[in-house]
Protein backbone atom coordinates (compact mmCIF):
# COMPACT_ATOMS: atom_id res chain seq x y z
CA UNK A 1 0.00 0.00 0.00
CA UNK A 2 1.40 3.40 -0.86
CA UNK A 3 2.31 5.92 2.35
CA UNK A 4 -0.62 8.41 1.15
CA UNK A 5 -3.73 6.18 0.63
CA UNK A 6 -2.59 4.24 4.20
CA UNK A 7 -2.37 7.87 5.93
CA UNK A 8 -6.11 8.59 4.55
CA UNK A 9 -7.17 4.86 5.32
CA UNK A 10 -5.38 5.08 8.89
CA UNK A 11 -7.96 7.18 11.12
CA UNK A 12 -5.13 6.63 13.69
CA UNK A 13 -2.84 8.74 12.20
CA UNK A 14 -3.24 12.65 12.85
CA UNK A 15 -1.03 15.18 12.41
CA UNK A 16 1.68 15.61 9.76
CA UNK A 17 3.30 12.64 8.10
CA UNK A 18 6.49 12.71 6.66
CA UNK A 19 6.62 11.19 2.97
CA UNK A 20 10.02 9.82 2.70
CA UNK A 21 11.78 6.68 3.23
CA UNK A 22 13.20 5.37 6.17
CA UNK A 23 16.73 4.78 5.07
CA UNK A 24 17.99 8.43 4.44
CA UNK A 25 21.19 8.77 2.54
CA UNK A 26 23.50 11.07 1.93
CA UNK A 27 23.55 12.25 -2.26
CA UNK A 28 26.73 10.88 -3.25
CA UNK A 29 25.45 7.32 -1.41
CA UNK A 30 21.76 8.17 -4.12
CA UNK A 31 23.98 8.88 -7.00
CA UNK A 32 26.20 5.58 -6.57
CA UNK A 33 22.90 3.81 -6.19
CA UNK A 34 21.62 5.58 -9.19
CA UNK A 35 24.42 4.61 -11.17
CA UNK A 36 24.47 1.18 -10.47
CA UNK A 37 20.86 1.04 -10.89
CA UNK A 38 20.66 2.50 -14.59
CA UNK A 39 24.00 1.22 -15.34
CA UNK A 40 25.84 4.57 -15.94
CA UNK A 41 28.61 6.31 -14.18
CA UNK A 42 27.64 8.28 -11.21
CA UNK A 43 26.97 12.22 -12.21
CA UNK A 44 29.81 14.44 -11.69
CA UNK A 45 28.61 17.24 -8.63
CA UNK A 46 27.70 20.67 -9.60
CA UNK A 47 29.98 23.54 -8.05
CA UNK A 48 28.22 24.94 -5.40
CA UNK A 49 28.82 28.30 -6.69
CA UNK A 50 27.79 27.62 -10.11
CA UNK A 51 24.77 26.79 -8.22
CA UNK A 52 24.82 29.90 -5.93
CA UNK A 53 25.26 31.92 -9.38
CA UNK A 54 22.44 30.46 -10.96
CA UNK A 55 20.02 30.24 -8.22
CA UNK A 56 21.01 32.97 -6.22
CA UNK A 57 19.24 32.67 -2.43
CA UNK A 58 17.32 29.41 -3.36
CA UNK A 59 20.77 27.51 -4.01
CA UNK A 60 20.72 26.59 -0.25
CA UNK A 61 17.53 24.60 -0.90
CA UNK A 62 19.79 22.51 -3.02
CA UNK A 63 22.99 22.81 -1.18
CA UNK A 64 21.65 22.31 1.98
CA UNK A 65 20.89 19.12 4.18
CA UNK A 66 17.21 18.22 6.55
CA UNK A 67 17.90 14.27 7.95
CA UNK A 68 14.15 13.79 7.55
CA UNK A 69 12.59 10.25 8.96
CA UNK A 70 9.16 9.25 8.46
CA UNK A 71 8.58 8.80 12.24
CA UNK A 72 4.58 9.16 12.67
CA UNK A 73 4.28 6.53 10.09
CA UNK A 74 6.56 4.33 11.64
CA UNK A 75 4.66 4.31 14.93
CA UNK A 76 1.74 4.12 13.52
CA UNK A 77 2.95 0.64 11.66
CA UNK A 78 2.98 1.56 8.32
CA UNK A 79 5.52 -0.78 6.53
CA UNK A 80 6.97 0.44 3.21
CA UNK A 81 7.54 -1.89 0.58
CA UNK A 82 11.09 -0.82 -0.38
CA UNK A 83 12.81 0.66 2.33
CA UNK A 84 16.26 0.07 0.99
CA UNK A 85 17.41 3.10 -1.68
CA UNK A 86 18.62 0.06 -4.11
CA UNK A 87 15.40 -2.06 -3.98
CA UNK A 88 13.48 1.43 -4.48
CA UNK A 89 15.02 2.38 -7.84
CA UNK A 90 15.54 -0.98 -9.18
CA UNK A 91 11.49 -1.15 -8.34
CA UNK A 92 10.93 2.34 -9.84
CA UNK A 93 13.40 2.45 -12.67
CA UNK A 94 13.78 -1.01 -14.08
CA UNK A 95 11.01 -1.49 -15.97
C-alpha cells in the first residue's frame, strides 16, 4: 500500500506525516545507487557556486541538508515496501 492512501485509510494517524523513506542517505550514497541502478557512471557534482550563481538565495535549498525520517508513520505501523534506496530504484526504474 502506498504511504498516502494508508495515511487517509489510517484514522489513527493525525497530524503531519512525513513522505520519505526510512533509510535516508546522503547524495553521493543516491547517486552511486543511481548509477548502479541505470547502469551509468555516477553524475559528476555541480559547483556549489555555479549553483549559488544560478540560483542565487534558493541555491541553499539545493545545497543544503534536513535528515528527515518518516517517524509518525513508523509508529503508527505503516511498513513500506522498499525501504532500501537500491530495492526502491531498481522497483521504480527497471522497468
Amino acid at each position: 500500500m502506498r504511504l498516502f492512501t494508508w495515511v487517509i485509510d489510517t484514522p489513527a494517524v493525525q497530524g503531519p506525516v512525513n513522505a520519505v523513506s526510512p533509510g535516508a542517505v546522503r547524495n553521493a550514497e543516491f547517486m552511486r545507487a543511481l548509477g548502479a541502478t541505470l547502469h551509468r557512471p555516477a553524475v559528476i557534482p555541480a559547483p556549489a557556486f555555479g549553483l549559488r550563481l544560478m540560483y542565487g538565495e534558493m541555491a541553499s535549498v539545493i545545497l543544503g541538508s534536513q535528515h528527515v525520517v518518516p517517524e509518525a508513520a513508523l509508529q503508527a505501523g505503516f511498513q513500506f515496501s522498499w525501504p532500501e534506496l537500491t530495492s526502491t530504484l531498481r522497483n521504480l526504474l527497471a522497468r
